[in-house]
C-alpha atoms as a PDB file:
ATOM      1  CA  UNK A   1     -16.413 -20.044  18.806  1.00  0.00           C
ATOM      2  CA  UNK A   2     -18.709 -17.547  17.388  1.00  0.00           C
ATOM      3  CA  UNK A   3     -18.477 -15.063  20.489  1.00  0.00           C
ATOM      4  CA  UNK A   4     -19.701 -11.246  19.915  1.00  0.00           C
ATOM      5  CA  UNK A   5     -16.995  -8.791  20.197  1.00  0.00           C
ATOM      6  CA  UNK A   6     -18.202  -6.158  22.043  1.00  0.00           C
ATOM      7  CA  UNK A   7     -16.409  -2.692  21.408  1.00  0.00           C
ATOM      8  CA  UNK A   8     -15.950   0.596  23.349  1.00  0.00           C
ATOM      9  CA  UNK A   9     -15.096   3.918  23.638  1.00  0.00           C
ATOM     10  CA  UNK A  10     -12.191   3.137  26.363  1.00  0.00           C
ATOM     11  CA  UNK A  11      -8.468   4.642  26.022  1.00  0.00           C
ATOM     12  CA  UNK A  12      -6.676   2.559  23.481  1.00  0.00           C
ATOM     13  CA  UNK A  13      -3.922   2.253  25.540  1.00  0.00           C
ATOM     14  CA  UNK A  14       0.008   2.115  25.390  1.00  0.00           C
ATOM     15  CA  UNK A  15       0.633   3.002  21.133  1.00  0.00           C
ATOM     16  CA  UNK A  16       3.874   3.015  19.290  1.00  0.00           C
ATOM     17  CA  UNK A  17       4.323   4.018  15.988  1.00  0.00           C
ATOM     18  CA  UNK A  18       6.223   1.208  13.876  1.00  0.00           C
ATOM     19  CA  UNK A  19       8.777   2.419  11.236  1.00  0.00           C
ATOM     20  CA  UNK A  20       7.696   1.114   7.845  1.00  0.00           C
ATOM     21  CA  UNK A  21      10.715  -1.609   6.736  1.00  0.00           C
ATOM     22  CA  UNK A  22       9.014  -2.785   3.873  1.00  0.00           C
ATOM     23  CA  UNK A  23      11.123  -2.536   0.478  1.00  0.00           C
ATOM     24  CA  UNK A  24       9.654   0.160  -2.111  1.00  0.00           C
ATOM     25  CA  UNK A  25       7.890  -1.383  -4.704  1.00  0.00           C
ATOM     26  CA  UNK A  26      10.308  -0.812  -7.396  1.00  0.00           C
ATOM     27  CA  UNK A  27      13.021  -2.852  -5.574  1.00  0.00           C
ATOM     28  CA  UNK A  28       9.840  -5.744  -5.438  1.00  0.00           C
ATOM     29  CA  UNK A  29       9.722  -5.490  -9.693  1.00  0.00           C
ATOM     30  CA  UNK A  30      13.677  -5.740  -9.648  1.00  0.00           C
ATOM     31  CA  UNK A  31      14.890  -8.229 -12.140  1.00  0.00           C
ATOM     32  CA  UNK A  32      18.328  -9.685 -12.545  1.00  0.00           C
ATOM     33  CA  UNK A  33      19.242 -10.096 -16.405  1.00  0.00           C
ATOM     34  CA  UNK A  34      18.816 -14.195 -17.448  1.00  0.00           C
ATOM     35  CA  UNK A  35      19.984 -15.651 -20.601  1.00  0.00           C
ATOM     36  CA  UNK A  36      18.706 -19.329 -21.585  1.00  0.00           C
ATOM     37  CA  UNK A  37      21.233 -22.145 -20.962  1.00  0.00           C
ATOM     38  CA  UNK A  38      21.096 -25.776 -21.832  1.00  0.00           C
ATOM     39  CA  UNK A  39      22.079 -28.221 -18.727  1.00  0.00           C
ATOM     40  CA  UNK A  40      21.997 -32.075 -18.309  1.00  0.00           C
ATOM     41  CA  UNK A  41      21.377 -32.825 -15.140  1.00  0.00           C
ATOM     42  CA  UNK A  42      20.795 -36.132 -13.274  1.00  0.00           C
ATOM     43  CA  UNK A  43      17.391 -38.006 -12.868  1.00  0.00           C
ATOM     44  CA  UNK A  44      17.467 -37.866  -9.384  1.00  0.00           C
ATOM     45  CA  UNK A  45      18.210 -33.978  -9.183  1.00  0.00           C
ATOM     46  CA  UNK A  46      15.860 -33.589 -11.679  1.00  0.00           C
ATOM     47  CA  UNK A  47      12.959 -35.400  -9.381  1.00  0.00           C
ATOM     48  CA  UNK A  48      14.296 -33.881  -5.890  1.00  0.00           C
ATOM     49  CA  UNK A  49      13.768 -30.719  -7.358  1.00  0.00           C
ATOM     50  CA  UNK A  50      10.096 -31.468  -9.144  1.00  0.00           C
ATOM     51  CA  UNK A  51       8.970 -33.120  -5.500  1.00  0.00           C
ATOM     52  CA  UNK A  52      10.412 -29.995  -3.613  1.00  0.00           C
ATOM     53  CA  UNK A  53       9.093 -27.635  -6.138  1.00  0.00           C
ATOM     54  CA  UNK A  54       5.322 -29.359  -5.623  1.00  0.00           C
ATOM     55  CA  UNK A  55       5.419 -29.465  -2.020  1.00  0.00           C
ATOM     56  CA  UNK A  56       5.980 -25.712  -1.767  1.00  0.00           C
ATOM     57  CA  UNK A  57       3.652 -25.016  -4.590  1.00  0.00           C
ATOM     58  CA  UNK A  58       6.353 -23.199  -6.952  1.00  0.00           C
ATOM     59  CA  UNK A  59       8.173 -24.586  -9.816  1.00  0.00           C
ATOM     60  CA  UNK A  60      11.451 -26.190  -9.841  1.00  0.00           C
ATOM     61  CA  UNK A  61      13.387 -24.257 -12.235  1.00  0.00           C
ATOM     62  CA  UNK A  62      13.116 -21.555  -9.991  1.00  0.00           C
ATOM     63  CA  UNK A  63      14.729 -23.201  -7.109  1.00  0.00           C
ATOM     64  CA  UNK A  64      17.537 -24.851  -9.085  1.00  0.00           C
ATOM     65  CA  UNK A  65      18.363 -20.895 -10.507  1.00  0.00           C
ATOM     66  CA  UNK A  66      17.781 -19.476  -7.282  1.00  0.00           C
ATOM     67  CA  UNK A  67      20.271 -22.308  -5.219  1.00  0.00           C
ATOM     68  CA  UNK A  68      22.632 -21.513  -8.332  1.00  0.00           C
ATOM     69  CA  UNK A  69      22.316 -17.679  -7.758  1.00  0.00           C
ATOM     70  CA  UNK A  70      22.955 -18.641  -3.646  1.00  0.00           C
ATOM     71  CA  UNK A  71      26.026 -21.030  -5.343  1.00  0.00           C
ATOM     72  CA  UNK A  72      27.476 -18.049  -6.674  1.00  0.00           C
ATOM     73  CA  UNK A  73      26.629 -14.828  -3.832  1.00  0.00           C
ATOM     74  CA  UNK A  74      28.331 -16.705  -1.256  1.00  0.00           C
ATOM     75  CA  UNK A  75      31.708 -17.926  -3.512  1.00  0.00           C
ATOM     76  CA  UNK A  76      32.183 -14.475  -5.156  1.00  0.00           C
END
């Protein structure tokens, strides 16, 4: 598929302008406080989480805080 595009000087046609809804980059750098804790958890929570974590290429602390932090938002 290595068709040439072939561009002219034609009326664009029908243009909106799209309000910009993307956060400011300061709310981006936003960090909640953490302190360090010391859990036990399971095996198997341990190893759902590391499997999960690989398969979306992140690591698995940060989904067990981040389900904790959703834990919390939606019992407060």
């Amino acid at each position: 598929m290595k068709q040439k595009i072939t561009y002219t000087d034609g009326p664009i046609g029908d243009v909106k302008v799209v309000r910009d809804t993307l956060p400011p980059p300061s709310e981006l750098a936003f960090r909640e406080e953490q302190i360090k804790v010391t859990i036990g958890l399971s095996k198997s929570s341990v190893d759902f989480f590391k499997t999960e974590a690989r398969r979306h290429h992140t690591q698995y602390q940060k989904m067990i805080r981040r389900l904790l932090d959703l834990y919390v938002i939606q019992h407060q």
